[in-house]
C-alpha atoms as a PDB file:
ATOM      1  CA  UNK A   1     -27.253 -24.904  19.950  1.00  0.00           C
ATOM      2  CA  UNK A   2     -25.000 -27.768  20.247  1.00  0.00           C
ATOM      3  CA  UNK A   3     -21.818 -28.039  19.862  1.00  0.00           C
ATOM      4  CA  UNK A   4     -21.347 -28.643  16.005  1.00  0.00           C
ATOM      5  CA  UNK A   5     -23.409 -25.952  15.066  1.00  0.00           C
ATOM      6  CA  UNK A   6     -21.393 -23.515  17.857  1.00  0.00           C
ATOM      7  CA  UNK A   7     -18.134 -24.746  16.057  1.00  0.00           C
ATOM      8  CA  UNK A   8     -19.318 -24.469  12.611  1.00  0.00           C
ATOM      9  CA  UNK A   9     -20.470 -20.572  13.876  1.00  0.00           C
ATOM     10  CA  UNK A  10     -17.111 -19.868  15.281  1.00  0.00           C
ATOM     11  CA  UNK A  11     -15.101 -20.904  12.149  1.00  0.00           C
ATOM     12  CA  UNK A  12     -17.676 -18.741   9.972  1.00  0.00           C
ATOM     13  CA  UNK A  13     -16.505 -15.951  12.052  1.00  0.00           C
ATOM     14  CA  UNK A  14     -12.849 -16.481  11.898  1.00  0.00           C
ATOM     15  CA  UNK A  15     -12.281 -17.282   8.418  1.00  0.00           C
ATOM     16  CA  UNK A  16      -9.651 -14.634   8.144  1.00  0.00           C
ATOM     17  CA  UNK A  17      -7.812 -16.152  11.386  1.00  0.00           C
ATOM     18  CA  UNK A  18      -8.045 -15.329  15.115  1.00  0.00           C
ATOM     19  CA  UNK A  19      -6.665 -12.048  16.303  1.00  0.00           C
ATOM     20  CA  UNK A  20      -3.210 -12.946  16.642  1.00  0.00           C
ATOM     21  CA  UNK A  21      -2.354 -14.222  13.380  1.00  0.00           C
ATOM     22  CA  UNK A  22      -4.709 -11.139  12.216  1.00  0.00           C
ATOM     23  CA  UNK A  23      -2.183  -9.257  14.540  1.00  0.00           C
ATOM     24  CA  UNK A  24       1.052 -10.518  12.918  1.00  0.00           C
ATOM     25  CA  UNK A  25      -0.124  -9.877   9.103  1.00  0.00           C
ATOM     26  CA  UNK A  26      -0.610  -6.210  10.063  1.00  0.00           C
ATOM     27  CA  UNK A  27       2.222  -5.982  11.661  1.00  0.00           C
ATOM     28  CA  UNK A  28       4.239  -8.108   8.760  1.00  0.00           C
ATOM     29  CA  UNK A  29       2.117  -5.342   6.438  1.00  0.00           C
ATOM     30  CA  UNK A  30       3.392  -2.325   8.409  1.00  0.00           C
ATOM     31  CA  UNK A  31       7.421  -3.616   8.488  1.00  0.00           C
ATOM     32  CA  UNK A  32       7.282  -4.589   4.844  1.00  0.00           C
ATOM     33  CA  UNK A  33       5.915  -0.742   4.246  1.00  0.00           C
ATOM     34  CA  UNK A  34       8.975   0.594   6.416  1.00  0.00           C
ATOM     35  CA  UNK A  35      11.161  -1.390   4.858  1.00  0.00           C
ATOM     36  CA  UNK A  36      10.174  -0.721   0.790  1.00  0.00           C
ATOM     37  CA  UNK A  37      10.360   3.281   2.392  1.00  0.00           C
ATOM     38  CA  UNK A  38      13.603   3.103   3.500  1.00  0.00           C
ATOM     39  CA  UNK A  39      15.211   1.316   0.726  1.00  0.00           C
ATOM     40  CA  UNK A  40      13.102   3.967  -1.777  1.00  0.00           C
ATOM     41  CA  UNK A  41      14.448   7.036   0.255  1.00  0.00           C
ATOM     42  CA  UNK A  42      18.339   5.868   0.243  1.00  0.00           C
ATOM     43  CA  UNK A  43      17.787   4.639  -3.864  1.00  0.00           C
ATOM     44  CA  UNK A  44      16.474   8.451  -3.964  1.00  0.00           C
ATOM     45  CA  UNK A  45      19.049   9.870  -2.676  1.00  0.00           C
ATOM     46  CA  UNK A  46      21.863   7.980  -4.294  1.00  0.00           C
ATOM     47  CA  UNK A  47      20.319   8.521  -8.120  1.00  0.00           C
ATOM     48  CA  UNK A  48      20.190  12.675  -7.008  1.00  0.00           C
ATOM     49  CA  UNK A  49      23.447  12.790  -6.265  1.00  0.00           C
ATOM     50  CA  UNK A  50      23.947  11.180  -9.406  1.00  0.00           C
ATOM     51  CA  UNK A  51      21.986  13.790 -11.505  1.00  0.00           C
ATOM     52  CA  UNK A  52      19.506  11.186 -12.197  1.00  0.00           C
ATOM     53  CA  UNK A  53      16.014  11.962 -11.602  1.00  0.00           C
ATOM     54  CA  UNK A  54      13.905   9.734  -9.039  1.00  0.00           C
ATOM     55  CA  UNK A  55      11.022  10.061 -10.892  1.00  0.00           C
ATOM     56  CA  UNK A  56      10.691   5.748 -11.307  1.00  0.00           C
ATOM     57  CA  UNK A  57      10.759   5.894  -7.204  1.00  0.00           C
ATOM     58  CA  UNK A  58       8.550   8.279  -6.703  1.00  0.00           C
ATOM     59  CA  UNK A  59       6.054   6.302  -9.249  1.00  0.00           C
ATOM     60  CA  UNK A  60       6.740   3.930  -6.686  1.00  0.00           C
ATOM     61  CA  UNK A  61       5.773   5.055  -3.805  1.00  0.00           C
ATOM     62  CA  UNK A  62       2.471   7.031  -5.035  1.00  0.00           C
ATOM     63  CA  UNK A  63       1.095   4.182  -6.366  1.00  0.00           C
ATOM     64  CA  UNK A  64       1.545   2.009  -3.728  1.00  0.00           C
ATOM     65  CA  UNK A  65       0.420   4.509  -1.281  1.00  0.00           C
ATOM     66  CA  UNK A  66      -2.364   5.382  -3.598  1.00  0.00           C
ATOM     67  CA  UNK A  67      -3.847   2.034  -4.203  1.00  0.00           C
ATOM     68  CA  UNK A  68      -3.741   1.614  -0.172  1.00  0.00           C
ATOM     69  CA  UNK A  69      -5.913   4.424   0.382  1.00  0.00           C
ATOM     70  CA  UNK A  70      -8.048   4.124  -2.848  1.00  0.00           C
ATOM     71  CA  UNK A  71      -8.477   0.358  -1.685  1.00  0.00           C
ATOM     72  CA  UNK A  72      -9.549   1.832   1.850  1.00  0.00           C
ATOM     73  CA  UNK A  73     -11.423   4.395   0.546  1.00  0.00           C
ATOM     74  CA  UNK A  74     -13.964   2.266  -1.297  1.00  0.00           C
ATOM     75  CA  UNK A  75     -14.082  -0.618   1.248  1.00  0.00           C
ATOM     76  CA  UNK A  76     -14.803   1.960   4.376  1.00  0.00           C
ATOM     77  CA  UNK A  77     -16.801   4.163   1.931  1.00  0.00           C
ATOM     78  CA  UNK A  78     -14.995   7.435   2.966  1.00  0.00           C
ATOM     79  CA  UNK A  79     -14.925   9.522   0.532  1.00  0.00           C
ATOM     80  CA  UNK A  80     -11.622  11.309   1.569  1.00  0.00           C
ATOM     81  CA  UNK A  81      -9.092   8.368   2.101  1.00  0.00           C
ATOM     82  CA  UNK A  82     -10.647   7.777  -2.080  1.00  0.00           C
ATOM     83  CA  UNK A  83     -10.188  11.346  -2.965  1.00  0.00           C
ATOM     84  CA  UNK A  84      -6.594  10.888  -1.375  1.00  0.00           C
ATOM     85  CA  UNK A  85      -6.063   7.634  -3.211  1.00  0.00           C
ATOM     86  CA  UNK A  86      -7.106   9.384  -6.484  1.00  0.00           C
ATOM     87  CA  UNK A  87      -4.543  12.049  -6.127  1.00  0.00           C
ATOM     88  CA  UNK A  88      -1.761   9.718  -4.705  1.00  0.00           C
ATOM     89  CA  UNK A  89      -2.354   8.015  -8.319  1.00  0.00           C
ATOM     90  CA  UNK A  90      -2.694  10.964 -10.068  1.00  0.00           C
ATOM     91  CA  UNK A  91       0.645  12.046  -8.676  1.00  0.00           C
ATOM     92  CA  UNK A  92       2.266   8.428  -9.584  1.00  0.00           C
ATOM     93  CA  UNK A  93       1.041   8.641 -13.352  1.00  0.00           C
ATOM     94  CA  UNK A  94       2.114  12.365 -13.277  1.00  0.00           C
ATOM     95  CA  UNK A  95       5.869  10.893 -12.461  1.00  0.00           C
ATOM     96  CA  UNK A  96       5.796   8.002 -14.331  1.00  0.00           C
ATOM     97  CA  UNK A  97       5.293  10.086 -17.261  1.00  0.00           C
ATOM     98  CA  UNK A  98       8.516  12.167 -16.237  1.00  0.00           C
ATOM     99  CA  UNK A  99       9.843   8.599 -16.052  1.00  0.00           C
ATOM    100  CA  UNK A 100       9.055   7.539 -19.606  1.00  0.00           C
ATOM    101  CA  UNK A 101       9.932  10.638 -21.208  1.00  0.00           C
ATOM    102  CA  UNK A 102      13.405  10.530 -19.521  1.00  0.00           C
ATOM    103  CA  UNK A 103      14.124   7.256 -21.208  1.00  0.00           C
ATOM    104  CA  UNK A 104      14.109   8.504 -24.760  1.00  0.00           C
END
């Protein structure tokens, strides 16, 4: 091989960046995922003190949860992280509903 076609190989590879920049987006992914928890738990707790429901927060967080592991799920083919996904969105259409009906 010479060199262009060892470069050319080595950029194939690392189309989705080297390891540290592969590094920082899961660890951007990870504090992003902390911080959207945190910020759902206190709005939680705030709208029950309130007498409001959380229902719209808790839509929230099982479809985001659920479309991580039903995204997994079918990408690593395991069958339970998609199971899981399926009944994290399950749950978030189940309190969405409560959602919507609260409205009117």
């Amino acid at each position: 091989m010479n060199r262009e076609e060892i470069l050319a190989k080595s950029q194939k590879e690392n189309t989705g960046g080297d390891e540290r920049v592969q590094d920082i987006r899961l660890r951007r992914d990870a504090f992003s995922a902390w911080g959207f928890s945190t910020l759902g738990i206190v709005m939680m707790f705030m709208k029950t003190f309130q007498g409001e429901t959380p229902a719209d927060i808790l839509a929230l967080f099982f479809w985001s949860s659920g479309l991580g592991f039903t995204y997994a799920g079918v990408w690593l083919k395991s069958k339970w992280q998609l199971a899981g996904g399926i009944v994290l969105l399950l749950a978030a259409a189940y309190y969405f509903y409560k959602f919507c009906v609260g409205l009117y």
